[in-house]
Protein backbone atom coordinates (compact mmCIF):
# COMPACT_ATOMS: atom_id res chain seq x y z
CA UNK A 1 8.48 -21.00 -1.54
CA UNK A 2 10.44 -18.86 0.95
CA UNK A 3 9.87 -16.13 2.42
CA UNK A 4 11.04 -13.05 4.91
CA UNK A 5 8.20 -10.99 6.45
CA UNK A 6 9.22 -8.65 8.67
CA UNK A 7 7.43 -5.99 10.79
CA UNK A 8 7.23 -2.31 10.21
CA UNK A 9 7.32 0.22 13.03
CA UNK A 10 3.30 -0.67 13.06
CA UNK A 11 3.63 -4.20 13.57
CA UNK A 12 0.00 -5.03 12.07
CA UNK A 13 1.93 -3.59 8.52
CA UNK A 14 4.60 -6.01 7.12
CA UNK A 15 6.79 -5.87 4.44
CA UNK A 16 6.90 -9.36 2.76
CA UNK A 17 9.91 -10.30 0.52
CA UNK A 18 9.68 -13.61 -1.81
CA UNK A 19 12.76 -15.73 -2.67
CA UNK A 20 14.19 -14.72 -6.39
CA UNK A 21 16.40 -17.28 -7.79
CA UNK A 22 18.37 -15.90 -10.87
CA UNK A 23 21.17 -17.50 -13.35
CA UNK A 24 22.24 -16.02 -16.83
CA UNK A 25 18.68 -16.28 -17.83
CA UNK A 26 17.69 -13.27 -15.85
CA UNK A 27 15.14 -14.82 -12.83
CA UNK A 28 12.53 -16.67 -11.07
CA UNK A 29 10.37 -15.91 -8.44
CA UNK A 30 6.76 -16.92 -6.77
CA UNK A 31 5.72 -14.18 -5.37
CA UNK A 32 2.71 -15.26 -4.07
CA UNK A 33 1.26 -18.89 -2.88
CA UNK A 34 -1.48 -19.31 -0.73
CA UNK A 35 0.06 -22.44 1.43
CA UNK A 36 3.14 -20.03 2.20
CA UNK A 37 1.67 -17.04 3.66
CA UNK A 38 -0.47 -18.84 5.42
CA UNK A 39 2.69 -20.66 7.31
CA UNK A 40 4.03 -17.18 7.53
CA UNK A 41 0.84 -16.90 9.66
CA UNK A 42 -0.98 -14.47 6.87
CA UNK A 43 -3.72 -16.54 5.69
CA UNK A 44 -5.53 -14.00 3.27
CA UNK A 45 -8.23 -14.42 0.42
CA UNK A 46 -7.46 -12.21 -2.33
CA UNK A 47 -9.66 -12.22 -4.67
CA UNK A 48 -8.75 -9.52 -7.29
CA UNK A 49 -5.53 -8.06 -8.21
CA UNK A 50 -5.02 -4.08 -9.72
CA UNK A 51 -2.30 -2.63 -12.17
CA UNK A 52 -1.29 0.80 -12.28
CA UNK A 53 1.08 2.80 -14.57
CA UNK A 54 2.56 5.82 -13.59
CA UNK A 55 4.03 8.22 -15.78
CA UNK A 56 5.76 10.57 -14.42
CA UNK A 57 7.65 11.17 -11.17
CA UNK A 58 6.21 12.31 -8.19
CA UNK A 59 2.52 10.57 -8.93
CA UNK A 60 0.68 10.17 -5.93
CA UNK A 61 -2.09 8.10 -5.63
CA UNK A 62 -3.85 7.80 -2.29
CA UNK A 63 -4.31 7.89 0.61
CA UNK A 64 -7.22 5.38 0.05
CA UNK A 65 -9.33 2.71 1.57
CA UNK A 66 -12.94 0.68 1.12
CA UNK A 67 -15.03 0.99 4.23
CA UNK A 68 -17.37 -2.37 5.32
CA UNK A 69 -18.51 -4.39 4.11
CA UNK A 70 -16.45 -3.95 1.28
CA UNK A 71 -12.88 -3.25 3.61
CA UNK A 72 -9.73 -4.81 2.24
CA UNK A 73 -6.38 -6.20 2.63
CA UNK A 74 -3.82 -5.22 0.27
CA UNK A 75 -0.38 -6.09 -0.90
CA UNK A 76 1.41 -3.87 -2.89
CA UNK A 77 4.56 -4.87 -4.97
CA UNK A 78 6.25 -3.02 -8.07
CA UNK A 79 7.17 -4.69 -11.37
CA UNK A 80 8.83 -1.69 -12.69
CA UNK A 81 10.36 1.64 -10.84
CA UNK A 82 10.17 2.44 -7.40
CA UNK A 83 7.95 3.78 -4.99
CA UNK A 84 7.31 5.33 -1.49
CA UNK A 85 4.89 3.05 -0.17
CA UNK A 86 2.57 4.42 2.99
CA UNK A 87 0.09 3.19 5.37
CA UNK A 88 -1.69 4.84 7.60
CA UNK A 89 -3.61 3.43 10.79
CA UNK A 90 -7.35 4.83 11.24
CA UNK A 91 -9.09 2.67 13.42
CA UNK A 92 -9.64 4.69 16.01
CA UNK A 93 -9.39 2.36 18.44
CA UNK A 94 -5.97 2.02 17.78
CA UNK A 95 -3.08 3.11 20.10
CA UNK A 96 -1.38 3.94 16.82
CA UNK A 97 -3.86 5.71 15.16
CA UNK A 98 -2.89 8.61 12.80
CA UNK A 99 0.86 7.27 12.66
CA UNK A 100 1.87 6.30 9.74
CA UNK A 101 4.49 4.06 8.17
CA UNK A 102 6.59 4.40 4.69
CA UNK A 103 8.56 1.94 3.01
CA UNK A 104 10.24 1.92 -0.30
CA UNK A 105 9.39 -0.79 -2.82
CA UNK A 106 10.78 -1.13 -5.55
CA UNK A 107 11.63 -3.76 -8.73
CA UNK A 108 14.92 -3.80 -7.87
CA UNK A 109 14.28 -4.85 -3.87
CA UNK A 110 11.66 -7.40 -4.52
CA UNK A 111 9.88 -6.34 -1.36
CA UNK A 112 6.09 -6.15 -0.97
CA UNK A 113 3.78 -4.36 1.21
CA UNK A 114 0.84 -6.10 3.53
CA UNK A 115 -1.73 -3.75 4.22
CA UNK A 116 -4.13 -4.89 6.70
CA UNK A 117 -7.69 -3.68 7.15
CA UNK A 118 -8.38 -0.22 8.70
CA UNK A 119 -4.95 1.30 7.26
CA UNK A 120 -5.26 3.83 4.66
CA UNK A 121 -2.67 3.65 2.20
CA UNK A 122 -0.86 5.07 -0.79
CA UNK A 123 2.07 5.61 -2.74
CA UNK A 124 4.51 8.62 -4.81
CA UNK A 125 6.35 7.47 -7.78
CA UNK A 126 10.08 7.84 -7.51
CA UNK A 127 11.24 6.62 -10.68
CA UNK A 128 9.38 7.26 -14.59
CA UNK A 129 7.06 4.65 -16.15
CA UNK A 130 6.73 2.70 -12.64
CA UNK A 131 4.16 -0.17 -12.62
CA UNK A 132 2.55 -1.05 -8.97
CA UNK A 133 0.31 -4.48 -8.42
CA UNK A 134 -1.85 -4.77 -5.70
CA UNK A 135 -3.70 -8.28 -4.50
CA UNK A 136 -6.99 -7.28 -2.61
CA UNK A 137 -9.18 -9.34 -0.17
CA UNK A 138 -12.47 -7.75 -0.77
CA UNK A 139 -14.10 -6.44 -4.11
CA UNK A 140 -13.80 -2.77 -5.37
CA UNK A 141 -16.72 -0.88 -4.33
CA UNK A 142 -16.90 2.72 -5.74
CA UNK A 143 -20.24 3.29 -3.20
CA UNK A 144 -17.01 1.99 -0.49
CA UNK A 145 -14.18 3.98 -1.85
CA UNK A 146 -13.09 6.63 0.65
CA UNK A 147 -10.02 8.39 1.28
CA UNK A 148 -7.84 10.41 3.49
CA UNK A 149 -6.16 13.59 3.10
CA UNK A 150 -2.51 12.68 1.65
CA UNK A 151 -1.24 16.01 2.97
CA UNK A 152 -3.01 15.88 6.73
CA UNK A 153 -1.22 18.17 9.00
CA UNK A 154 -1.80 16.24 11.76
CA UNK A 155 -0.48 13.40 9.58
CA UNK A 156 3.02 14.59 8.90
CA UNK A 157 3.39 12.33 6.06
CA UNK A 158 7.47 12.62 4.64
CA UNK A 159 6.76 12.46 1.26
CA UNK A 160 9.55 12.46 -0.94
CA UNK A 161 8.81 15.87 -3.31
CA UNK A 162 6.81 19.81 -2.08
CA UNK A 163 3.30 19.76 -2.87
CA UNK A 164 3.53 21.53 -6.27
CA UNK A 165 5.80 19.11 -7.77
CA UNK A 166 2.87 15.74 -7.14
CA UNK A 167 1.26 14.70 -9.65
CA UNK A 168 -2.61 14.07 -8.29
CA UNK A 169 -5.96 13.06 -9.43
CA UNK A 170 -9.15 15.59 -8.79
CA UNK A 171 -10.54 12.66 -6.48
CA UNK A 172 -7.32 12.57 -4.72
CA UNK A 173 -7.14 16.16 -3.78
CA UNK A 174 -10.48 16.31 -2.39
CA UNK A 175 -10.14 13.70 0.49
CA UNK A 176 -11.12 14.94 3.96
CA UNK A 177 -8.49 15.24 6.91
CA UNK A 178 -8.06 12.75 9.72
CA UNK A 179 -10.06 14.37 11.83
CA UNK A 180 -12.93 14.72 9.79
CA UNK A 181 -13.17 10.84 9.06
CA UNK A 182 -16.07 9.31 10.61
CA UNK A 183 -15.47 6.20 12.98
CA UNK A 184 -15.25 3.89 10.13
CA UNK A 185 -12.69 1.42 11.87
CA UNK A 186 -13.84 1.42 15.66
C-alpha cells in the first residue's frame, strides 16, 4: 500500500490519501493497513469504526470530542458526497489552540482526515445523501462525549452555509464555547 500524508496548516492534523488503482471495472483501493501507517510514522490502534448518513445539505455534526480516559484519534473519510471536514485544537497548552483547520473530503478526492487527540472536530455536508466513516482509537463513551460550540465567536469557523440554513442535532446546539471548556487537554 501507498500512501501521501501530508500536513495541514496544524501540522499535528494530516490529511492522508490511499493509492486507488482503477481499470474498466470501476476501482481498488486499501484504504487502511496497519503496517503502512505505521511506516508513514502513524502507528494508531483503532479499535472501532462509525457510519453516518446525512440527508440533506448543510448537516452539521460536531464539533465533538471524548475526554480521558476515553480520548480518541480519528480518521474521517467519505464513501459518498462531500464534506467540509474541521478540527479544532483545544489543548490548552497548545501554541495553536483555538485555531482551527478545514479540509474538504470527499468520494471523489479519496482523501482522509487524521485527527489526533485533543482536537475537536466536525463536519457540514456539501452534497445530498453523503456517507462519512470514521476509525477511532478509543471506545465511545457517552459519560466522555463532550463538545464545543460549532459557531464559537472566538472560533471563526468558515463554514460553508449562514446559520439558519444547518441542519443540527439538539445535542449539537447546546455545546459550550471555547472559553467555557474546562482544561480537558493540558
Amino acid at each position: 500500500m501507498s500512501l501521501q500524508v501530508e500536513p495541514t496548516d496544524l501540522p499535528e492534523v494530516k490529511i492522508v490519501t490511499p493509492k486507488k488503482f482503477g481499470d474498466h471495472r470501476g476501482f481498488f483501493s486499501e484504504v487502511y493497513n496497519a503496517k503502512a501507517f505505521a511506516e508513514a510514522d502513524l502507528d494508531l490502534e483503532f479499535v472501532q469504526d462509525n457510519h453516518s448518513l446525512s440527508a440533506s445539505v448543510g448537516t452539521l455534526r460536531g464539533l465533538h470530542f471524548q475526554s480521558p480516559p476515553f480520548a480518541q484519534d480519528k480518521l474521517v473519510r467519505v464513501t459518498r458526497g462531500k464534506i467540509l471536514d474541521v478540527a479544532v485544537d483545544i489543548r490548552r497548552s497548545s501554541k495553536s489552540f483555538g485555531r482551527y483547520v478545514a479540509v474538504e473530503l470527499s468520494a471523489e478526492n479519496w482523501r482522509q482526515l487524521l485527527i489526533p487527540i485533543g482536537f475537536a472536530h466536525g463536519f457540514c455536508t456539501l452534497a445530498p445523501d453523503t456517507e462519512v466513516i470514521y476509525k477511532v482509537t478509543n471506545y465511545y463513551s457517552a459519560a466522555n462525549d463532550l463538545g464545543l460550540a460549532w459557531d464559537d465567536p472566538e472560533l471563526a469557523i468558515d463554514w460553508p452555509f449562514a446559520p439558519e440554513k444547518m441542519v443540527l442535532s439538539d445535542k449539537d446546539r447546546k455545546h459550550p464555547r471555547l472559553r467555557d471548556l474546562p482544561p480537558i487537554f493540558g
